[in-house]
Protein backbone atom coordinates (compact mmCIF):
# COMPACT_ATOMS: atom_id res chain seq x y z
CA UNK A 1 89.68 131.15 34.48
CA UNK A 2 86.80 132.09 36.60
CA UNK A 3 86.58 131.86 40.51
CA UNK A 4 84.41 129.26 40.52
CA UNK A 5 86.26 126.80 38.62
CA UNK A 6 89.71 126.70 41.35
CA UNK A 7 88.53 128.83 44.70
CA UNK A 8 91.71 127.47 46.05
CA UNK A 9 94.09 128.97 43.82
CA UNK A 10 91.69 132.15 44.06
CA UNK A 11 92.34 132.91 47.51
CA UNK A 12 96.07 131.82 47.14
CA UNK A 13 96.84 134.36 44.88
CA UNK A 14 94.96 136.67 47.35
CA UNK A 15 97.07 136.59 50.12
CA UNK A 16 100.55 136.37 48.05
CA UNK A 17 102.35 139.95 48.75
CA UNK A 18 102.77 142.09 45.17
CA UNK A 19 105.57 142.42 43.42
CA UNK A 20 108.00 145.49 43.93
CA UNK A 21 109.61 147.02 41.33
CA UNK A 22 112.24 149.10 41.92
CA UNK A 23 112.50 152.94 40.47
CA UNK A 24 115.85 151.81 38.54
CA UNK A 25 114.73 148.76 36.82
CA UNK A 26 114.90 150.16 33.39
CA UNK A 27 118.33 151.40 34.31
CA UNK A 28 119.61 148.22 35.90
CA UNK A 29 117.88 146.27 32.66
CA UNK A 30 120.23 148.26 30.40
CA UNK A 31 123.46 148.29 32.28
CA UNK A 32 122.61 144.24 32.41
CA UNK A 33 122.33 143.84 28.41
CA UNK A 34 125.24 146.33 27.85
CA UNK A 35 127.35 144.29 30.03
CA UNK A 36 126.52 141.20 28.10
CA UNK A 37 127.50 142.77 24.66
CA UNK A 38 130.64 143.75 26.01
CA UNK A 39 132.07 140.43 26.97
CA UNK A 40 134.06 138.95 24.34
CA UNK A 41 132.00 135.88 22.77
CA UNK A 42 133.48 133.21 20.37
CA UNK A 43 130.78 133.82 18.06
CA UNK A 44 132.08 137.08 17.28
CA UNK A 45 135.16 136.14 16.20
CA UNK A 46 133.50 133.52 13.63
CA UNK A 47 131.70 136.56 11.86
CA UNK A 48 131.32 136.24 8.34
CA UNK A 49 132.05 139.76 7.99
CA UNK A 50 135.18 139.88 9.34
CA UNK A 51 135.95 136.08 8.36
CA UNK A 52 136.06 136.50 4.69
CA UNK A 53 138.45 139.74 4.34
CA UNK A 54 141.00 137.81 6.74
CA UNK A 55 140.89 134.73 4.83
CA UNK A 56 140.90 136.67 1.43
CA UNK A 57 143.90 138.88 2.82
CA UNK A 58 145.87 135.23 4.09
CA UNK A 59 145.47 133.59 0.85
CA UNK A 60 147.07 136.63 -0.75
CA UNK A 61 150.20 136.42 1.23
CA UNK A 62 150.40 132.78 1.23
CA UNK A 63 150.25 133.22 -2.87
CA UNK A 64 152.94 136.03 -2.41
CA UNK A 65 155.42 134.24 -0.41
CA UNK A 66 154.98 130.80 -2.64
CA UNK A 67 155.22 132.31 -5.58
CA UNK A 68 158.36 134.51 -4.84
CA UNK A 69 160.34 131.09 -3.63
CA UNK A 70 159.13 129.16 -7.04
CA UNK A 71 160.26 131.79 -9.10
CA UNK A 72 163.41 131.80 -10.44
CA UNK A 73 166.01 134.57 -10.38
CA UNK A 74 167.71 135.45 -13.81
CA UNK A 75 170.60 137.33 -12.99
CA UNK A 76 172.29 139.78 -15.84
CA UNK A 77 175.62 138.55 -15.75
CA UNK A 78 174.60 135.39 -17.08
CA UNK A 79 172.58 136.14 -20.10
CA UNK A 80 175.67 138.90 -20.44
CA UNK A 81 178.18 135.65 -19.80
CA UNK A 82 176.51 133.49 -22.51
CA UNK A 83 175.78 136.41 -24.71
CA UNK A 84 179.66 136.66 -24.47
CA UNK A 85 180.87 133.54 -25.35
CA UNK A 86 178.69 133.51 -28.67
CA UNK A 87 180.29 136.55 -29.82
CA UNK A 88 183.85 135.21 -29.17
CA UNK A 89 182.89 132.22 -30.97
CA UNK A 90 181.75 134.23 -33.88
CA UNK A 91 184.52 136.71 -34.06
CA UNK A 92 187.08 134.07 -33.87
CA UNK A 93 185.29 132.52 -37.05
CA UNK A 94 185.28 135.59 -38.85
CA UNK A 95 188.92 136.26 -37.93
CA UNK A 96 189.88 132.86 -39.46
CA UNK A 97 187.74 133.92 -42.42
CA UNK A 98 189.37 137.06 -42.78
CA UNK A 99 192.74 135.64 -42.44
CA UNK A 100 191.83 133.24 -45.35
CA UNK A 101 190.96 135.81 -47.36
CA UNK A 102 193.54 138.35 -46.93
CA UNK A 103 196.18 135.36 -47.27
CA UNK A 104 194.48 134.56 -50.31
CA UNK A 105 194.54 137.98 -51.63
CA UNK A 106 198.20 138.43 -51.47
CA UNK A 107 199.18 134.87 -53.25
CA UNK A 108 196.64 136.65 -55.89
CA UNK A 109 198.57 139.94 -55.97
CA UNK A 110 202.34 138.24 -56.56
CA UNK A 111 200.40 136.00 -59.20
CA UNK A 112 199.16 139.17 -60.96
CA UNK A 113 202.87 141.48 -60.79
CA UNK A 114 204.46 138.54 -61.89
CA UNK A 115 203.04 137.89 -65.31
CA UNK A 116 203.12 141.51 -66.46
């Protein structure tokens, strides 16, 4: 813009007073902008890099803790309890078996002194 074009404005700007700047503005400027990244923001907290561990590490636990209720809990004395029961039932067949047999053995052994 030349003189000519806005004398006004010209002389204006003339008579303003200049601008003092203070030996410690470059130290006030930084005490400013490390005050401002001190304060907490609510940004911060919304940080991808921070977000996606802590959702990873809650999904974890939630799994944990669902999964441990859902399970269920087999207990040795059962499978020992039915286990048990089978071999009782077996052993009382075989005893009847064996009782057959031995009874049947005898009759046999009479039947076979007797006729010589």
């Amino acid at each position: 813009m030349k003189r000519e074009e806005d004398e006004k404005l010209w002389d204006l700007l003339g008579r303003s007073a200049e601008p003092k700047i203070s030996p410690f503005f470059a130290r006030n400027v930084v005490r400013k902008i490390r005050e401002a990244q001190g304060e907490p923001s609510p940004r911060r907290w919304w940080n991808l890099r921070w977000a996606v561990p802590a959702a990873g590490v809650a999904v974890a636990i939630i799994a944990a803790v669902s999964l441990r209720f859902q399970m269920p809990e087999r207990t040795q004395s059962d499978s020992r309890g039915d286990a048990l029961a089978l071999s009782e039932a077996q052993d009382s067949d075989l005893m009847t078996d064996l009782d057959d047999l031995v009874a049947s053995d005898e009759s046999n052994s009479w039947d076979d002194g007797v006729l010589l």
